[in-house]
Every structure is written in structure tokens, then in C-alpha cells.
N, C-alpha and C. Protein backbone atom coordinates (compact mmCIF):
# COMPACT_ATOMS: atom_id res chain seq x y z
N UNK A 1 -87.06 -48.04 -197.17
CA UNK A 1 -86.55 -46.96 -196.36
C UNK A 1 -87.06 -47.16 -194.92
N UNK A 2 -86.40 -46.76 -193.55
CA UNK A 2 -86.83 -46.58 -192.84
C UNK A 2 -86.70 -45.64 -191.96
N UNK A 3 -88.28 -46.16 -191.14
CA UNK A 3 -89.07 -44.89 -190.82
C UNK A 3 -88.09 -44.66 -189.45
N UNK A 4 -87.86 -43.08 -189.19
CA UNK A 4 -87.18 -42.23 -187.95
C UNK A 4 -88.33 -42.43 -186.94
N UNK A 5 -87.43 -42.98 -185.91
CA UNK A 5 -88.11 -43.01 -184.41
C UNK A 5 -88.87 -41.16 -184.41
N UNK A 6 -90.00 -41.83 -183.50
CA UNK A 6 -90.94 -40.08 -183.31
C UNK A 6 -89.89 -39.20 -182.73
N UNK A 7 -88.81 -39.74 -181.59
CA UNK A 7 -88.03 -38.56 -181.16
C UNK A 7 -86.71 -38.23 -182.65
N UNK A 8 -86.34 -38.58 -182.90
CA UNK A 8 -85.42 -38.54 -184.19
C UNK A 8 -86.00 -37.46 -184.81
N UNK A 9 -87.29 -37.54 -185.19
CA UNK A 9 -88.11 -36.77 -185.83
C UNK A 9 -88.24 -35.69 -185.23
N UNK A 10 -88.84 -35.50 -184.16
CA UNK A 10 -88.67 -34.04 -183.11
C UNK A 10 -87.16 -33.37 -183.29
N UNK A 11 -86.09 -34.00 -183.52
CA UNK A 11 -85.26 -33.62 -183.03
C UNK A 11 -84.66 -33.02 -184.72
N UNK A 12 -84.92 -33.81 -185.52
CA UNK A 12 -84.89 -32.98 -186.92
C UNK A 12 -85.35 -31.65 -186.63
N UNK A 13 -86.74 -31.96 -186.48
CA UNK A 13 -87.79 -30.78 -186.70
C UNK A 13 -87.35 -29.30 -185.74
N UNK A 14 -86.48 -29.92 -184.60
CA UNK A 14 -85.87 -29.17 -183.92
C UNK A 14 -84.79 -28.29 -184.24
N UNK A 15 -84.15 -29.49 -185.02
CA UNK A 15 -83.21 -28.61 -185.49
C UNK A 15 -83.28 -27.63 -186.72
N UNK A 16 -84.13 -27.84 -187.86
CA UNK A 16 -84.54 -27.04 -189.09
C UNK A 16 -85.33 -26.08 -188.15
N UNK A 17 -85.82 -25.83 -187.40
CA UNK A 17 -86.72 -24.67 -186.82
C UNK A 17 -85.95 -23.86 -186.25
N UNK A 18 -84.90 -24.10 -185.34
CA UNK A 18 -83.53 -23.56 -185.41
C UNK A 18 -82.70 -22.69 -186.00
N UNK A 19 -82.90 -23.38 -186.92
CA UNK A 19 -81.72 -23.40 -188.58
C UNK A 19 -82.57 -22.23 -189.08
N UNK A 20 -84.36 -22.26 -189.21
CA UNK A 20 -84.83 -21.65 -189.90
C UNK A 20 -84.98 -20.08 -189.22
N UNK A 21 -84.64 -20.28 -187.74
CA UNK A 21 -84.98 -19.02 -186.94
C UNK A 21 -83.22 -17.96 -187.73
N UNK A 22 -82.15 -18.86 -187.33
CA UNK A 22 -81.08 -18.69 -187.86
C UNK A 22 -81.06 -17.72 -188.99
N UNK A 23 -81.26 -18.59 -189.72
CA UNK A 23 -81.28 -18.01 -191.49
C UNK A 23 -82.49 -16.79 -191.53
N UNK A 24 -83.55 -16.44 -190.88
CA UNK A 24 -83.92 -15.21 -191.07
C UNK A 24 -83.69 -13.46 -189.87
N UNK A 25 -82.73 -14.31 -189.21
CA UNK A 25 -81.76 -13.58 -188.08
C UNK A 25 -80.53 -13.10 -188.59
N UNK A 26 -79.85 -13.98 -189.41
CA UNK A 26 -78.64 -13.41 -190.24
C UNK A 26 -78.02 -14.15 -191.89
N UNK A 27 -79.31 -14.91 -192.24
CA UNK A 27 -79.08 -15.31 -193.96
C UNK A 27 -78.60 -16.63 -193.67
N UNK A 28 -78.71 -17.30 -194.94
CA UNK A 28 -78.37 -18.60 -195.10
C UNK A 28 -76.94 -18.67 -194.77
N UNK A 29 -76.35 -17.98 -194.89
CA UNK A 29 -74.45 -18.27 -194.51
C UNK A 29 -74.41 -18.26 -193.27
N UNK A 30 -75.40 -18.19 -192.26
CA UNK A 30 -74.75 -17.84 -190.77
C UNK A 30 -74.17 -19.27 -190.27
N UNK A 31 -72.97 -19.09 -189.58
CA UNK A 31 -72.49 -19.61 -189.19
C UNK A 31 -72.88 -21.35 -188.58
N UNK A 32 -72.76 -22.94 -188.78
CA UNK A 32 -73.57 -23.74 -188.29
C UNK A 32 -73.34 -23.81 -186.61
N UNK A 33 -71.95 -23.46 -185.82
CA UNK A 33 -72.38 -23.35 -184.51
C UNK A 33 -73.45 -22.71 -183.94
N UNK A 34 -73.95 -21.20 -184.86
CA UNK A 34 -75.05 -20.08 -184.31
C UNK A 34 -76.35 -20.97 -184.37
N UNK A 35 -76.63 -22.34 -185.40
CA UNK A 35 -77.70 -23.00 -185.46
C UNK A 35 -77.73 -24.09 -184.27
N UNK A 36 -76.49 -24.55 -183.87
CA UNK A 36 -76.33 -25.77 -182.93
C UNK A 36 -76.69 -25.26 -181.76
N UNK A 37 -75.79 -23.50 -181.38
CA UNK A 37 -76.51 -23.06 -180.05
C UNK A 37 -77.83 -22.89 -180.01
N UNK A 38 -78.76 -22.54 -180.88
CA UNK A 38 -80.01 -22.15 -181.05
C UNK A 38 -80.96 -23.20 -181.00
N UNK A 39 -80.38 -24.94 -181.30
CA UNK A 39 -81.21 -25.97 -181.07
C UNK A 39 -80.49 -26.54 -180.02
N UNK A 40 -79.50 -26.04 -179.14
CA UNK A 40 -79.24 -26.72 -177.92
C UNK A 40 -78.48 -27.83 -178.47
N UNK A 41 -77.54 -27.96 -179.54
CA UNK A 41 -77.00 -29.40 -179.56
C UNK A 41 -75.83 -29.11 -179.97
N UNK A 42 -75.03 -30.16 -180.03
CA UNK A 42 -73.26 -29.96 -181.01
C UNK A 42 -73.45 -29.79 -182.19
N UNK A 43 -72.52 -28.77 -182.49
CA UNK A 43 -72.12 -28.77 -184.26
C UNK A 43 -72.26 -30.01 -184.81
N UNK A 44 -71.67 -31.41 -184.29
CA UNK A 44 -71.70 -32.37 -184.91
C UNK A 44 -72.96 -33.09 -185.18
N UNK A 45 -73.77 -32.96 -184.15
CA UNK A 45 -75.52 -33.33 -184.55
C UNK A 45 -75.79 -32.99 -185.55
N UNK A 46 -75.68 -31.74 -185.96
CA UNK A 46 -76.32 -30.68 -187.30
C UNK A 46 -75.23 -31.70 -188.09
N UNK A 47 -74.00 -32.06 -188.35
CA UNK A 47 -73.48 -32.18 -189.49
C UNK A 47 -73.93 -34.09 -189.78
N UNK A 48 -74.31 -34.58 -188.95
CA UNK A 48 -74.78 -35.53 -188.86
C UNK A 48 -76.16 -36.18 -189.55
N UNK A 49 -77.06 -34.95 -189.24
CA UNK A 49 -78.23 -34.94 -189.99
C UNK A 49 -78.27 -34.53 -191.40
N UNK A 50 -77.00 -33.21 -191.41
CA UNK A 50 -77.14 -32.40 -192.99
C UNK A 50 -75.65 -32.39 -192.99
N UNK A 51 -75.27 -33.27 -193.64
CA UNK A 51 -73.61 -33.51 -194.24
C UNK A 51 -72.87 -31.94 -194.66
N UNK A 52 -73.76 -31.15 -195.54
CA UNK A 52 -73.61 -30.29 -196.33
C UNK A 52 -74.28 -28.88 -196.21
N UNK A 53 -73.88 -27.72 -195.74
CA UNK A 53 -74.90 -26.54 -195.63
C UNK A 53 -76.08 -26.32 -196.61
N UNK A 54 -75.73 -26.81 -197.84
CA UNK A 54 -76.69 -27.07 -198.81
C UNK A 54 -78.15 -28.19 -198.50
N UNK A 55 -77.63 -29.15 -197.78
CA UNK A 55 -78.64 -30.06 -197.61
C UNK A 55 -79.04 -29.56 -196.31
N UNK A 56 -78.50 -28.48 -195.23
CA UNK A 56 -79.59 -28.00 -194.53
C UNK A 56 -80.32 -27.25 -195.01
N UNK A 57 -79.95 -26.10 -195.81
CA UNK A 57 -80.75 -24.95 -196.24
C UNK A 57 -82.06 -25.81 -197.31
N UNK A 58 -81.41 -26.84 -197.99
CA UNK A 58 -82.79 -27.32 -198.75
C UNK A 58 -83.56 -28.29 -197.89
N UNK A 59 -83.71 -28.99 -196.40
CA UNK A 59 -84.52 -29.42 -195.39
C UNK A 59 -85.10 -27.97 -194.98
N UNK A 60 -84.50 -27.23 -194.89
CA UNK A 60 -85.33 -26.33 -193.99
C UNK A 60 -86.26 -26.03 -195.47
N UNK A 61 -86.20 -25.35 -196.01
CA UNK A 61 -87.31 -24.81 -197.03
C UNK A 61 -88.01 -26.09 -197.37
N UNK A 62 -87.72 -26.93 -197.42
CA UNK A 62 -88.44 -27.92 -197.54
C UNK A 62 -89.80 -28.32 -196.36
N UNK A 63 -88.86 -28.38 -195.09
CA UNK A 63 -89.98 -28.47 -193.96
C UNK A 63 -90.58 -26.90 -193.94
N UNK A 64 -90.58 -26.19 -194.27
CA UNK A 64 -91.19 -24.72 -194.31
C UNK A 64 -92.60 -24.95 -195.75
N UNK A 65 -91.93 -25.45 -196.36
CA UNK A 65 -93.20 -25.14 -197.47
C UNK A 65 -94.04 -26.61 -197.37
N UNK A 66 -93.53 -27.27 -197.17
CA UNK A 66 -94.74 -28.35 -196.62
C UNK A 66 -95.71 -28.04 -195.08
N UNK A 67 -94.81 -27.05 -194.36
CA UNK A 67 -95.60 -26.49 -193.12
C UNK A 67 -96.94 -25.44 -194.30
N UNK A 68 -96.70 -24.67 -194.94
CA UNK A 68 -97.51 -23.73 -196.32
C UNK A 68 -98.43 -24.31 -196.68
N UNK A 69 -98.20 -25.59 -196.87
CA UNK A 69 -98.97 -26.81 -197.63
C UNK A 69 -99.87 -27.51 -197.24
N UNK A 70 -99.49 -27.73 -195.91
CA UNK A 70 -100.30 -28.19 -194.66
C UNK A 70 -101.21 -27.16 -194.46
N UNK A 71 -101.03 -26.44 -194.34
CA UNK A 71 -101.85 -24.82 -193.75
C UNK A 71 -103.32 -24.62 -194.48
N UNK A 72 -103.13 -24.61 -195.88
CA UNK A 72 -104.01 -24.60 -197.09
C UNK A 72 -105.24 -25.33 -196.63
N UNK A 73 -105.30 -26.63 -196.39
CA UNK A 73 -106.56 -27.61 -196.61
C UNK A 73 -106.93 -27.27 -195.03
N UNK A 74 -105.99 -26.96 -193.98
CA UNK A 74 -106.54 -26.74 -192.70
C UNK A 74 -107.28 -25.25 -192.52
N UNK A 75 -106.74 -24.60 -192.88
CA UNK A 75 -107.24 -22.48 -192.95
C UNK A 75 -108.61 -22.92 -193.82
N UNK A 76 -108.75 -23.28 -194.77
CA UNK A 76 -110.57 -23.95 -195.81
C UNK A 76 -111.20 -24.61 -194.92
N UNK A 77 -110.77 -25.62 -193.91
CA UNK A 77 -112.06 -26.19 -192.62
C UNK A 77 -111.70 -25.65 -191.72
N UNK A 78 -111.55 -24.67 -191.70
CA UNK A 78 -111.53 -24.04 -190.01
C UNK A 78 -111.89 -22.11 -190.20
N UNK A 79 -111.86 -21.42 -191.25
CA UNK A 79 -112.01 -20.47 -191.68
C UNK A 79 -113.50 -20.00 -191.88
N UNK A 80 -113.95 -18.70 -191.61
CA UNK A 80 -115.31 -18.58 -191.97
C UNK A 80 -115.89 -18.46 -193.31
N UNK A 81 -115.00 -18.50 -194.26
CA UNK A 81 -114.72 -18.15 -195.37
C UNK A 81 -114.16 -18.74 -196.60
N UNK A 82 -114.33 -18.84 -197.55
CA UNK A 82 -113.08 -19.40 -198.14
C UNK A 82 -112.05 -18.49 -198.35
N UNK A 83 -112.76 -16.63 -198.88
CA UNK A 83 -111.95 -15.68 -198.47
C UNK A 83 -110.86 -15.59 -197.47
N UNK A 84 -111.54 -16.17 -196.60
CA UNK A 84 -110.82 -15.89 -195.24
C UNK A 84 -109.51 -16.70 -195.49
N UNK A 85 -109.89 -18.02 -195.85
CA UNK A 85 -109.32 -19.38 -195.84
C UNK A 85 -107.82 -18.39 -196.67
N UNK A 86 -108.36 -18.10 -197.75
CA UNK A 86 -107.37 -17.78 -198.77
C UNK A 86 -106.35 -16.43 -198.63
N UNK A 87 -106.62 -15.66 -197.44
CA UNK A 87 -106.23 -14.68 -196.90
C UNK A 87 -105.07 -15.05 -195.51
N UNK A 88 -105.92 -15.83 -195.01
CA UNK A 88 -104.93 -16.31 -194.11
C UNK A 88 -103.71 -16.92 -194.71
N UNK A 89 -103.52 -17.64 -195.60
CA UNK A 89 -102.77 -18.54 -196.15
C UNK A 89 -101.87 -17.57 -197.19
N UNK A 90 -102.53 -16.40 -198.34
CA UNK A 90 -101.25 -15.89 -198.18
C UNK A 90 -100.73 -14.96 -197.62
N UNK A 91 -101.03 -14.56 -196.13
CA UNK A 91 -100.27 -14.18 -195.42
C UNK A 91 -99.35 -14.70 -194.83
N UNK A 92 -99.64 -15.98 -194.68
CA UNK A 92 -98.29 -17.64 -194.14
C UNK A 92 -97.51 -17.47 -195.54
N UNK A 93 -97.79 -17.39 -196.60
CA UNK A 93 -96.84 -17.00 -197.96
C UNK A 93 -96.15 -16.20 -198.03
N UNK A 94 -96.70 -15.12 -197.69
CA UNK A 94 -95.87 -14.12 -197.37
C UNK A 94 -94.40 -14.27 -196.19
N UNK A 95 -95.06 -14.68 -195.22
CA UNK A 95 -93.88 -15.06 -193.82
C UNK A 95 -93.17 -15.69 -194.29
N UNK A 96 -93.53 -17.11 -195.37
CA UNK A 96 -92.35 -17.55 -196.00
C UNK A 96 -91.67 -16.88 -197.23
N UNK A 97 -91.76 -16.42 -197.64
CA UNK A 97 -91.76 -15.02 -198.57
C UNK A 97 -90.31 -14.34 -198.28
N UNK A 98 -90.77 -13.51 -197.26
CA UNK A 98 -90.18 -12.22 -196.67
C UNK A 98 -88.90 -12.92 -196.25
N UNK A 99 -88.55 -14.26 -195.56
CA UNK A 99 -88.17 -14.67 -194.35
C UNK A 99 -87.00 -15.36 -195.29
N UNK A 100 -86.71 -15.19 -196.62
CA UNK A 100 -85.50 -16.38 -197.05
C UNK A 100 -84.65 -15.29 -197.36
N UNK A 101 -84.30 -14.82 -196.49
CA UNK A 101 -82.66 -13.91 -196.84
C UNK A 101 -81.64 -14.75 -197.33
N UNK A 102 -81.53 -14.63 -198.37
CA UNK A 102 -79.96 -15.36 -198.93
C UNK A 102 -80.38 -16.29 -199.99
N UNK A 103 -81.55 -16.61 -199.47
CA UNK A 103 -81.91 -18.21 -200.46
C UNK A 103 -81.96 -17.87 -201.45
N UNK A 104 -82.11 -16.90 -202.41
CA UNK A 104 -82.15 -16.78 -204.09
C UNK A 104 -80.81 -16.33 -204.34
N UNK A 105 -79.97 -16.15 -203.67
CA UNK A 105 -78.27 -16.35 -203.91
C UNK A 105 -78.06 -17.77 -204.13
N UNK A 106 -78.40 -18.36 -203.14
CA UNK A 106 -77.89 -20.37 -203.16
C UNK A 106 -78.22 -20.91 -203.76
N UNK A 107 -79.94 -20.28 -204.42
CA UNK A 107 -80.34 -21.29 -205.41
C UNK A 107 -79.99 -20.88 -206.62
N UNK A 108 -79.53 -19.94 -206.89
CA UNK A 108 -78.74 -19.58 -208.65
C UNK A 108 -77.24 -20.10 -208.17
N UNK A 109 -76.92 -20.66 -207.19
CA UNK A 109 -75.26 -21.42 -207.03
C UNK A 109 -75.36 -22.69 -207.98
N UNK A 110 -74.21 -22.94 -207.97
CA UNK A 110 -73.82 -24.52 -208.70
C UNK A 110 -74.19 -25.22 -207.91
N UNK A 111 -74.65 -25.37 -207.23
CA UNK A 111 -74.88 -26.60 -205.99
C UNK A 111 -75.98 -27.45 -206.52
N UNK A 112 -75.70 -28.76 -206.84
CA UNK A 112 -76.71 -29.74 -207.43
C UNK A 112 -78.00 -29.62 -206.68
N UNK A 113 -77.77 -29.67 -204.68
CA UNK A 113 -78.12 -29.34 -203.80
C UNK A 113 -80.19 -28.96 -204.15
N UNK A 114 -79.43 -27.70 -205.06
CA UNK A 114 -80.47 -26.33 -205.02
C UNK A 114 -81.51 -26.43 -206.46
N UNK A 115 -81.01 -27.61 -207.27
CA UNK A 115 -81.66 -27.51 -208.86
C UNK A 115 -83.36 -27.69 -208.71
N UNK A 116 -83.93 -28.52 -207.40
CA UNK A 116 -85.19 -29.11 -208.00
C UNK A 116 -85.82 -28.60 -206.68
N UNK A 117 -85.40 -26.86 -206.11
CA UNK A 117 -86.10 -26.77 -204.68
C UNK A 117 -86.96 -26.36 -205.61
N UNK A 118 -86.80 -24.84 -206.59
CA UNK A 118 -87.94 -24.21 -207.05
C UNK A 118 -89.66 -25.28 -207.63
N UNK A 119 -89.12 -26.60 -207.84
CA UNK A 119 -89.92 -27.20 -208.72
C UNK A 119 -90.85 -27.77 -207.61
N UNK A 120 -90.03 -27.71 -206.31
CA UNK A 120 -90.62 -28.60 -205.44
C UNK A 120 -91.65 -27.38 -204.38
N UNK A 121 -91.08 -26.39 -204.92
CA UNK A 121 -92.07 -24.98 -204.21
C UNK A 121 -93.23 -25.28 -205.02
N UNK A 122 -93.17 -24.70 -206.51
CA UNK A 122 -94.27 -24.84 -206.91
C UNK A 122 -95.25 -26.37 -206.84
N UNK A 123 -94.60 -27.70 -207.18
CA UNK A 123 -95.45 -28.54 -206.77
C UNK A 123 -96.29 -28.54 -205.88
N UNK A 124 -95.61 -28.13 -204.42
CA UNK A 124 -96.44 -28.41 -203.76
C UNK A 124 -97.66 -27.28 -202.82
N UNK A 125 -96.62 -26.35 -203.58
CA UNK A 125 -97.40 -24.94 -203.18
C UNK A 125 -98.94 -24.41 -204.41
N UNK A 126 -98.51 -24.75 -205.45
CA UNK A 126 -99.79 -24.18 -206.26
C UNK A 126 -100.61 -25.06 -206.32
N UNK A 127 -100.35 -26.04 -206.35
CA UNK A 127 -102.15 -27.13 -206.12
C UNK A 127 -102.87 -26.32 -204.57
N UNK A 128 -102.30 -26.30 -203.30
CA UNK A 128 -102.88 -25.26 -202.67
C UNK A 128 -103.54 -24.25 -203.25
N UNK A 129 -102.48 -23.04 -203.67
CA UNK A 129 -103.63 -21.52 -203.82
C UNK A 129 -104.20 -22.34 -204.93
N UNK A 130 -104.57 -22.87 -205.25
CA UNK A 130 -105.69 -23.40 -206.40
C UNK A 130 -106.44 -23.47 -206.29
N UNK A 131 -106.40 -24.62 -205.10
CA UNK A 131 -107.51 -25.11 -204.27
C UNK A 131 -108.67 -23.93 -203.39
N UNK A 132 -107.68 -22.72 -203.28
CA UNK A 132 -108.21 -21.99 -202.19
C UNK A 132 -108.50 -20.84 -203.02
N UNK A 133 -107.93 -20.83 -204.24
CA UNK A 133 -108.90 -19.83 -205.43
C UNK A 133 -110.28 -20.10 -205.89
N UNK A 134 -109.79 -21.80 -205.95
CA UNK A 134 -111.09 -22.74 -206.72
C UNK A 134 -112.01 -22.26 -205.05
N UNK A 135 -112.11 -22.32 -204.20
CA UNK A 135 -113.20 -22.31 -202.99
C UNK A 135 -113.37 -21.18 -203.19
N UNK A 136 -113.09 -20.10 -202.81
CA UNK A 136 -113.49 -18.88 -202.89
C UNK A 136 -114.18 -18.56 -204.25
N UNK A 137 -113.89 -18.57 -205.48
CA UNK A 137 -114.19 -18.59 -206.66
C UNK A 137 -115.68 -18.99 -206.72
N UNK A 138 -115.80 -20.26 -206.07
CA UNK A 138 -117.03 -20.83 -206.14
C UNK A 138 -117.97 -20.48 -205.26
N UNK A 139 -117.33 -19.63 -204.00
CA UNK A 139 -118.56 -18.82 -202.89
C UNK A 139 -118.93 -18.06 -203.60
N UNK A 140 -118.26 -17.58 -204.61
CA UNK A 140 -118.11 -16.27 -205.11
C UNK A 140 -118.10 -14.73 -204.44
N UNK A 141 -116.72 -15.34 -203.55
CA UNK A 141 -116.00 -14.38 -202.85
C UNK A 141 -114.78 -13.88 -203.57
N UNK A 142 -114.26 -14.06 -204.28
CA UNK A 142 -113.22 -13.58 -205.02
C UNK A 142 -113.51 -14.19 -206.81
N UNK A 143 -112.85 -13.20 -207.30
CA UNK A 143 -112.58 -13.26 -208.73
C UNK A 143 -112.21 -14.64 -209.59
N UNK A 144 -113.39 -15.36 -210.33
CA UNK A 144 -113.23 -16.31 -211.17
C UNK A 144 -111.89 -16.58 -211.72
N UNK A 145 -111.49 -15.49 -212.69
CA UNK A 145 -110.35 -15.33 -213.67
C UNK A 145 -108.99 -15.10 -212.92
N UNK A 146 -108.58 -15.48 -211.74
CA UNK A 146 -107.05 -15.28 -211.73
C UNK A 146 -106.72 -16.62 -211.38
N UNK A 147 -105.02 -16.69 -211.64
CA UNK A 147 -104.66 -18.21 -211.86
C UNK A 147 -103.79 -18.41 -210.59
N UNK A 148 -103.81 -19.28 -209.92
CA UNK A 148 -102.61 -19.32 -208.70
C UNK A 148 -101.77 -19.24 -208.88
N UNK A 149 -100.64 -19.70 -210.11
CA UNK A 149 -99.36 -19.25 -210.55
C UNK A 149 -99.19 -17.04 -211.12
N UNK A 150 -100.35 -17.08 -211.25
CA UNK A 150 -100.33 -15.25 -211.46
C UNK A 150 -100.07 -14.58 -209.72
N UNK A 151 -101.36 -15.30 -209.06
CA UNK A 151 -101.61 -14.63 -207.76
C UNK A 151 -100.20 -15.02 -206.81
N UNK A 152 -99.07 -16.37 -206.98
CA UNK A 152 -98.45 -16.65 -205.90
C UNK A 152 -96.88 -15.48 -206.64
N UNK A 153 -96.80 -15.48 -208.15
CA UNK A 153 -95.95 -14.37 -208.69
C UNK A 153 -96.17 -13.06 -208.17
N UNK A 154 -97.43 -12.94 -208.18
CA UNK A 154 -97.76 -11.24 -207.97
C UNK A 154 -97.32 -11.16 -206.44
N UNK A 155 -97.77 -11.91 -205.78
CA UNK A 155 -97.29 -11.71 -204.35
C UNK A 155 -95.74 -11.72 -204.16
N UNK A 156 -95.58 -12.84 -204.78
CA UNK A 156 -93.63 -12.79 -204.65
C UNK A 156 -93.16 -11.54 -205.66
N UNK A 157 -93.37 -11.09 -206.11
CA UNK A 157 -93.05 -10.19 -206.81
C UNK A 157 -93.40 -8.51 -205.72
N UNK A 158 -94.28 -8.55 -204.99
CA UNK A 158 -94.55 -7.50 -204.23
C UNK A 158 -93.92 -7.86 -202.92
N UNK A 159 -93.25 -9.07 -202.45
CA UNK A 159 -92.61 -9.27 -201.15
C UNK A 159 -90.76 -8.83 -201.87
N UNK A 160 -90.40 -9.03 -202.91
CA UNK A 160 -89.38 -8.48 -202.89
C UNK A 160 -89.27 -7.39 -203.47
N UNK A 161 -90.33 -6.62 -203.33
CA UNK A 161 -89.62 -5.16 -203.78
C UNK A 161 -89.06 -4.22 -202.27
N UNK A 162 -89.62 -4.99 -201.41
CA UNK A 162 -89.07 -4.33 -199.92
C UNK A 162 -87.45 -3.95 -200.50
N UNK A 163 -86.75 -4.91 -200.95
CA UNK A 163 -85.14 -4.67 -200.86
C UNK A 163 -84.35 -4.14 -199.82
N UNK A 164 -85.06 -4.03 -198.90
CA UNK A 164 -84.23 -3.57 -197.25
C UNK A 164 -84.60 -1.98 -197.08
N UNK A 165 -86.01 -1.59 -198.01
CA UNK A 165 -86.23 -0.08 -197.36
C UNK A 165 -87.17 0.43 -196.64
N UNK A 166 -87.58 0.41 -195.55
CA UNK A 166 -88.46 0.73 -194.60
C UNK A 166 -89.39 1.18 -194.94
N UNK A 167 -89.27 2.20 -195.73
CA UNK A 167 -90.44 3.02 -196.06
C UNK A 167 -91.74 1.94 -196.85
N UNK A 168 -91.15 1.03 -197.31
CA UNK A 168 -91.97 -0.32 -198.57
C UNK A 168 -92.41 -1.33 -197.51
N UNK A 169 -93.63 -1.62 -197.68
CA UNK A 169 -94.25 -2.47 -196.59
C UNK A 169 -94.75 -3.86 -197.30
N UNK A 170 -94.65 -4.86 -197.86
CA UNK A 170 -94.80 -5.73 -198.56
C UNK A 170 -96.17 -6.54 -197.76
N UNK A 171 -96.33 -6.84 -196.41
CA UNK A 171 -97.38 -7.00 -195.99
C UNK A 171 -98.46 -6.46 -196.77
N UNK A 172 -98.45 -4.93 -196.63
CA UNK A 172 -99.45 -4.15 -196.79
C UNK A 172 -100.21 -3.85 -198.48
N UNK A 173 -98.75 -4.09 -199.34
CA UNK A 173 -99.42 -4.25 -200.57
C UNK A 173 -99.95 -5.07 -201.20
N UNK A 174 -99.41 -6.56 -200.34
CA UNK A 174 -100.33 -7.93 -200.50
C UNK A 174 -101.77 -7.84 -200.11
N UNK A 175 -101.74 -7.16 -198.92
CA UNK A 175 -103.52 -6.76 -198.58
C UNK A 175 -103.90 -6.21 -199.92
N UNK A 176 -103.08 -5.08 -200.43
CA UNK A 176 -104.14 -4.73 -201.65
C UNK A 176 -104.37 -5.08 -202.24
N UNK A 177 -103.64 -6.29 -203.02
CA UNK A 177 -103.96 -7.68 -203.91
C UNK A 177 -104.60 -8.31 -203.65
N UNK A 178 -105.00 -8.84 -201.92
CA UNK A 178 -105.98 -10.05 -201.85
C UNK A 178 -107.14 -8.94 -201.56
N UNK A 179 -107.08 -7.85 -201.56
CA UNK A 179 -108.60 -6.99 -201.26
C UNK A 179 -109.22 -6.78 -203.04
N UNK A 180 -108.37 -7.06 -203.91
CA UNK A 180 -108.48 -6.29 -204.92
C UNK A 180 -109.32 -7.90 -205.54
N UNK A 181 -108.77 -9.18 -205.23
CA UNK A 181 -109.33 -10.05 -205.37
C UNK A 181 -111.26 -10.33 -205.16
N UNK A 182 -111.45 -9.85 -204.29
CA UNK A 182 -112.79 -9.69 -204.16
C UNK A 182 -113.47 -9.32 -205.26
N UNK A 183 -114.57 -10.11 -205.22
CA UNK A 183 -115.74 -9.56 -205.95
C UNK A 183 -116.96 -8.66 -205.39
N UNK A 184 -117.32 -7.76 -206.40
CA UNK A 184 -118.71 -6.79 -205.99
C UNK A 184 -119.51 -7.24 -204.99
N UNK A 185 -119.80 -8.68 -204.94
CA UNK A 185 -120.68 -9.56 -204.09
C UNK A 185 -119.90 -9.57 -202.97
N UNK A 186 -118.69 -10.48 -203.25
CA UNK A 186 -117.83 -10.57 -202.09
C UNK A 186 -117.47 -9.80 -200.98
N UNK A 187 -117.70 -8.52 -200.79
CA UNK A 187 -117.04 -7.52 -200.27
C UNK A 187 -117.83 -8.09 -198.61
């Protein structure tokens, strides 16, 4: 395979950041000119890079949860905490969370496209909170016994109960989950 010149690469990255501002401005269906004006380029660039609206929407979540992924091992050396570490990070879970309007429509579509994003969330997302359970766990800042596949459900499970009603703050009930995480010591 070969490797994309560094600007090629910017200019991907340009455009899924775009795409990704796009899709949480008006859903995965918005229009691909509204993404071309938004990265400054022709419709035909975008169709150039992503043949298929499907193969943009699965680059962008793709470069989004490897941005998640990245985050993890950097928030643990740079954090005062591992708490901290693990707080910061799922609040970046959350942003990616909140922010996929449409995407659990596309991915229950027929689109071959969409079969192996979920597998590729969790791959590369739960060895993270693992990692950042396992640190905290071991300061003994948070709770031994919970599993990262419980803690990244419980959170996704409390980011979509918003369903579009103001009054439901999904931020705020994730705080009560990662506060509830703490241990007696931990506090």
C-alpha cells in the first residue's frame, strides 16, 4: 500500500472534520455540497476521496474514534490523576456520543459500508476505558469491580436518553456515574 503525501493527509483530515462538523449541524444525510462548502473544496474532491456517502460517514467515525483512542494513553500522562485521566476521557466519549445524529439509522441500513463500524468502536475503544479503569483501580481512585464494556454501555445508554428534550442533560448524568465511580478513599 501506499503511503499519502503529509498534505493528502491534511487534506483528508480536512475534509472528515468538515464532514464531521456537518453531520452534527444537520445528521448524516446532509447534503455533500454543505460538506464541500465547509472544507472549502468541490463536491468532486469529497467524491473522490469517499466514492460513496457511506464510505464518508464510516471515515469520519472512524477518524473520530481513533481521535477517542488517541486521547486515552495521552489524558493517563498528562492528568493529575488517573481519576482525572478517566474523567476527562469520558467526557471526549460523551462528545462523541451525543454528536452522531443519524448514525444508528445508517448503521442498522443494508449498507455493507456499516457491518464492522460497531466492532471497530469497540476494538478500539474498550482496550482504552480498560486501561484507564485498570489505572485508577490501582490508585485506588475508583471502584475495582466495574468492567469497561458496563461503564462505556452505561454511558451510551445515559447519552441517548436526551432524545431531543431539553429538560435531560446527558452531560450531567454521566458526572453522576463517573462520581459514583469513586471510592471512599478516592473522593
Amino acid at each position: 500500500m501506499v503511503e499519502k503525501r503529509a498534505d493528502a493527509r491534511r487534506n483528508q483530515a480536512t475534509l472528515l472534520e468538515a464532514a464531521a462538523a456537518a453531520f452534527i449541524a444537520s445528521g448524516v444525510n446532509v447534503p455533500v455540497r454543505d460538506i464541500a462548502a465547509r472544507a472549502g473544496v468541490g463536491v468532486g474532491t469529497i467524491y473522490r476521496h469517499f466514492p460513496t456517502r457511506a464510505d464518508l460517514v464510516v471515515a469520519v467515525y472512524h477518524h473520530q474514534i481513533e481521535a477517542c483512542a488517541e486521547a486515552g494513553p495521552a489524558l493517563l500522562a498528562s492528568s493529575d490523576t488517573a481519576h482525572a485521566a478517566l474523567a476527562g476521557w469520558i467526557d471526549l466519549f460523551v462528545d462523541f456520543l451525543v454528536t452522531k445524529h443519524g448514525l444508528a439509522e445508517a448503521v442498522n441500513s443494508d449498507d455493507a459500508a456499516f457491518e464492522r463500524l460497531h466492532a471497530y468502536f469497540l476494538d478500539r475503544l474498550l482496550p482504552v476505558c480498560a486501561r484507564l479503569l485498570e489505572a485508577a483501580a490501582e490508585a485506588g481512585e475508583v471502584r475495582p469491580d466495574v468492567g469497561a464494556l458496563e461503564l462505556m454501555r452505561g454511558v451510551g445508554n445515559l447519552c441517548i436518553g436526551d432524545a431531543g428534550d431539553s429538560r435531560y442533560d446527558a452531560r450531567r448524568m454521566v458526572g453522576f456515574l463517573v462520581a459514583g465511580l469513586r471510592t471512599p478513599t478516592g473522593t
